[in-house]
Protein backbone atom coordinates (compact mmCIF):
# COMPACT_ATOMS: atom_id res chain seq x y z
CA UNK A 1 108.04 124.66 116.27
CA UNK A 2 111.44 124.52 114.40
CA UNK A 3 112.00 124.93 110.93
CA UNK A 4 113.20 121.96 108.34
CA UNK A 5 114.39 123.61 105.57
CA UNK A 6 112.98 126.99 106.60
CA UNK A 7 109.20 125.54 106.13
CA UNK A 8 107.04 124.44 109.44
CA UNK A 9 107.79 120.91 110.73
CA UNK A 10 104.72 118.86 110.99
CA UNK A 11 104.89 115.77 113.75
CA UNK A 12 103.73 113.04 112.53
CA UNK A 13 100.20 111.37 114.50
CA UNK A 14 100.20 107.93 116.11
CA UNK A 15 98.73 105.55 113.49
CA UNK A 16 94.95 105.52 114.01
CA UNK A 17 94.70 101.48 114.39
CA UNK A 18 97.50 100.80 117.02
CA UNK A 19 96.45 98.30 118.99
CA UNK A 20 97.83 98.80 123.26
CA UNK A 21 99.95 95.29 123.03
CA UNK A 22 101.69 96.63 119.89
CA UNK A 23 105.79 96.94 120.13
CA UNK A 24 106.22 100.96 118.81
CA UNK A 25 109.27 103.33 118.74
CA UNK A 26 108.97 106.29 120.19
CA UNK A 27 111.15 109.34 119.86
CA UNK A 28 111.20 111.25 122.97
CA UNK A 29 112.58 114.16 120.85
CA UNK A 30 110.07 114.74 118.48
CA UNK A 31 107.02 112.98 120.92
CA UNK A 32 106.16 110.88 117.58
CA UNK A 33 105.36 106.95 117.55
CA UNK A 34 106.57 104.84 114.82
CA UNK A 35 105.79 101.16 114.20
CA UNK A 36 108.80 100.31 111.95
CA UNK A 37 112.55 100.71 113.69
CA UNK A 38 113.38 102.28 110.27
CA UNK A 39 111.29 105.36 109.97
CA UNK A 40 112.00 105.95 113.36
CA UNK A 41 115.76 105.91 112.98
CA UNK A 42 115.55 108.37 110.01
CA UNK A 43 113.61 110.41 112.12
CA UNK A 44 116.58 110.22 115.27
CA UNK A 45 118.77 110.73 112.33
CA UNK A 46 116.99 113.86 110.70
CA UNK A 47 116.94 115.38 114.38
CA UNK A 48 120.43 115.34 115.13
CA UNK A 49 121.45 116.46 111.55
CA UNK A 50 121.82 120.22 111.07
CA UNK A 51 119.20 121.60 109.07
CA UNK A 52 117.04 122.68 111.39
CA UNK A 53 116.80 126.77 112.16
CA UNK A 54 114.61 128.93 114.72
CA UNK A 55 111.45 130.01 113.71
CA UNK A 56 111.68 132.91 116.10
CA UNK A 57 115.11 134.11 115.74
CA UNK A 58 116.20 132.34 112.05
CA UNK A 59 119.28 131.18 113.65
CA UNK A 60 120.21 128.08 111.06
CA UNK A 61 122.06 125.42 111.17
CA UNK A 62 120.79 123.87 114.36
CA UNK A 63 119.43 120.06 115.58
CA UNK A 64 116.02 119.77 116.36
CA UNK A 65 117.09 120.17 120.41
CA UNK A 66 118.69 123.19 119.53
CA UNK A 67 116.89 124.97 117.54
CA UNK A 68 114.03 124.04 120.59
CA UNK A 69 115.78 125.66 123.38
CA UNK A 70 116.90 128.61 121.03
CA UNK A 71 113.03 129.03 120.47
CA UNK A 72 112.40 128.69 124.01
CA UNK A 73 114.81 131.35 125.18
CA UNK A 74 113.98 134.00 122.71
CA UNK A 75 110.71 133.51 123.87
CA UNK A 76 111.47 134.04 127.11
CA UNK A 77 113.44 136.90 126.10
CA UNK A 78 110.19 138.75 124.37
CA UNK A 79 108.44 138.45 127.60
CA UNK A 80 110.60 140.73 129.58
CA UNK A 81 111.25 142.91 126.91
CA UNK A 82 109.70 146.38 127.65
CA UNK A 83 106.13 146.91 126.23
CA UNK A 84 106.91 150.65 124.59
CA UNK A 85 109.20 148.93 122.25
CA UNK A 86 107.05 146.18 121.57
């Protein structure tokens, strides 16, 4: 999970009482549900703002995408590295 400010992001849960006819916003970045248009445009707007950083690598200065797929591929990268230098 990416950084905010070098400390863990935590997602936020779906409110406990939603009800299944209830108009919600849902940001497909983050996979969070928000009843109120403005919480969930900070949210939009805190993801494409560059604070974010790697929590595998460090890299900062990312967006929430990016420092995702920079996760992902140094991920992917420890996999095939070779196990005597692990």
């Amino acid at each position: 999970m990416p950084l905010l400010h070098r400390k863990p992001f935590v997602r936020q849960k779906p409110p406990g009482d939603l009800r299944p006819d209830e108009e919600v916003f849902y940001c497909k970045v983050t996979n969070e549900i928000f009843r109120h248009y403005d919480d969930f445009f900070e949210r939009t707007i805190l993801c494409n703002s560059l604070v974010w950083s790697c929590a595998v690598t460090g890299r900062p200065g990312l967006t929430y995408q990016e420092a995702l797929e920079s996760e992902r591929k140094a991920r992917q990268n420890l996999q095939s590295f070779p196990e005597p230098l692990i």
